[in-house]
N, C-alpha and C. Protein backbone atom coordinates (compact mmCIF):
# COMPACT_ATOMS: atom_id res chain seq x y z
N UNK A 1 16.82 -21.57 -15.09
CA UNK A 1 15.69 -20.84 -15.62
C UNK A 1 14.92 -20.22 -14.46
N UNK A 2 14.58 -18.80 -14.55
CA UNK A 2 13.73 -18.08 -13.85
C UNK A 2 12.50 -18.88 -13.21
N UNK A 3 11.91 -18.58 -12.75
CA UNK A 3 10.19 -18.73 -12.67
C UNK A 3 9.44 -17.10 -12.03
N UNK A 4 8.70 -16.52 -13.00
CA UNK A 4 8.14 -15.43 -12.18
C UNK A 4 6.45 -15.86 -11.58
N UNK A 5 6.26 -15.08 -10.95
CA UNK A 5 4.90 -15.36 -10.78
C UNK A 5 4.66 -14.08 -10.21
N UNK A 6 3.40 -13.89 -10.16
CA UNK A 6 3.10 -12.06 -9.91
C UNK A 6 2.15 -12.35 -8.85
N UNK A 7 2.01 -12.06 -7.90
CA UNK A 7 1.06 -11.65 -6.83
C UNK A 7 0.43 -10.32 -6.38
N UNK A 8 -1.02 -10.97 -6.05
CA UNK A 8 -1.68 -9.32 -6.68
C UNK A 8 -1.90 -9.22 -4.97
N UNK A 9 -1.53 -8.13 -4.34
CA UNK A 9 -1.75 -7.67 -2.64
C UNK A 9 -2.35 -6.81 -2.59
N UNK A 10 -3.29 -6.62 -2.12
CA UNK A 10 -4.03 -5.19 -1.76
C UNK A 10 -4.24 -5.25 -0.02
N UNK A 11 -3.45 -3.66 0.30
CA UNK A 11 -3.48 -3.37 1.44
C UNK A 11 -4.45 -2.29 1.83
N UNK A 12 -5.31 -2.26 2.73
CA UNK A 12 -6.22 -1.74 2.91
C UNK A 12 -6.45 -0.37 3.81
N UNK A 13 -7.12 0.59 4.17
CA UNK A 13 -7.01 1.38 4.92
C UNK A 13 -7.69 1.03 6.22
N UNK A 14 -6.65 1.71 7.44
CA UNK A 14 -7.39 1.41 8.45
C UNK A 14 -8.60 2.26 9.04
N UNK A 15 -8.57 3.34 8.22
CA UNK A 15 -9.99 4.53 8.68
C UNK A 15 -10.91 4.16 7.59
N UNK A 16 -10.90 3.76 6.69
CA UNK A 16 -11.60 4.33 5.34
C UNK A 16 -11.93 2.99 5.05
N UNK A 17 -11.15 1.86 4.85
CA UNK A 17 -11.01 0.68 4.23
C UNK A 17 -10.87 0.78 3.10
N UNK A 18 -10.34 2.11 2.11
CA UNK A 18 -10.02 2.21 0.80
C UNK A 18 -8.47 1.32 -0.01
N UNK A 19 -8.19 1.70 -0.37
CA UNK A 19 -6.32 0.72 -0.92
C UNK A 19 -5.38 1.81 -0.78
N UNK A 20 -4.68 1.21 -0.18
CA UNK A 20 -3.39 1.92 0.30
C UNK A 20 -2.42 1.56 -0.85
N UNK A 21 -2.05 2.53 -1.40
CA UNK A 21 -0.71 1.85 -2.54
C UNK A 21 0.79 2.80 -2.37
N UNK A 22 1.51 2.54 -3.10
CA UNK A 22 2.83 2.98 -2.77
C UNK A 22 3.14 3.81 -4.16
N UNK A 23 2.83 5.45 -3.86
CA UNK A 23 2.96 6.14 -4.92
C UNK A 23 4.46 7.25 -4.68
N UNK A 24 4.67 7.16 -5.53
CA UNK A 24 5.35 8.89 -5.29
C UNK A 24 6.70 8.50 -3.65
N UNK A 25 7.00 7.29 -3.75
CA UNK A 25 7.87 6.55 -2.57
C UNK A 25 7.22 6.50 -1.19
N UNK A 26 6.09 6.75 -1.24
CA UNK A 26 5.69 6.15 0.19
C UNK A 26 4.04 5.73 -0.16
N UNK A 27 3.61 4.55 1.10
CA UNK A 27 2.51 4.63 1.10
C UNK A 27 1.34 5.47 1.73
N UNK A 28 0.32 5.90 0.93
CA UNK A 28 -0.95 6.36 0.91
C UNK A 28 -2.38 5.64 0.46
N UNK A 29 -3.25 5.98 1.51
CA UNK A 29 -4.50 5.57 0.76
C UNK A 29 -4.75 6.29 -0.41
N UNK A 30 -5.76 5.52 -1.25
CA UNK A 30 -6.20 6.72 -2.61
C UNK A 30 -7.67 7.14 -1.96
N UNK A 31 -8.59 6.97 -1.23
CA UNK A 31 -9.65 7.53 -0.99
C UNK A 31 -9.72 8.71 -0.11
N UNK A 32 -8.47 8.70 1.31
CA UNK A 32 -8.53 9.23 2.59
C UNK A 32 -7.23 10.28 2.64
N UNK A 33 -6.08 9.73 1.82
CA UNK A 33 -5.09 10.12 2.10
C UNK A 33 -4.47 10.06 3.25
N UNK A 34 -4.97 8.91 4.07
CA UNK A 34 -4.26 8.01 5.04
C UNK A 34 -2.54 7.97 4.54
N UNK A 35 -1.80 8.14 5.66
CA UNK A 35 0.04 7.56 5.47
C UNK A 35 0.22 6.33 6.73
N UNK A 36 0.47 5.34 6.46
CA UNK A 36 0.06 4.64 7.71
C UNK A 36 1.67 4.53 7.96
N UNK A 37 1.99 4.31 9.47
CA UNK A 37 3.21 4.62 9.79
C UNK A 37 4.39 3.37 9.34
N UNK A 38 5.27 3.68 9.25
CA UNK A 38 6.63 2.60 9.03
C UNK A 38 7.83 2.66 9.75
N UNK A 39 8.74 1.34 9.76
CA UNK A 39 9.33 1.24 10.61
C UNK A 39 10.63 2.28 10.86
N UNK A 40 10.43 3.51 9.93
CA UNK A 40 11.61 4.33 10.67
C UNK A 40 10.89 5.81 11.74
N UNK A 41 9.40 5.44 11.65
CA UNK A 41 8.87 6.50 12.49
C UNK A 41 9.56 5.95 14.06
């Protein structure tokens, strides 16, 4: 038998301190439009 459990993460901006979420396949802030970099830059 499964077990789920959901965890709620909120990642933050580093200019703005707004929430960074993962829209549209990459992440962005929603306040700044911050892209904060990842590991294939």
């Amino acid at each position: 038998m499964a077990i789920h459990q959901h965890t709620e993460l909120t990642f933050r901006c580093p200019d703005c301190d707004g929430a960074v979420v993962f829209e549209y396949g990459s992440w962005q802030c929603e306040d700044c439009g911050h892209a904060p970099r990842h590991g294939a830059d």
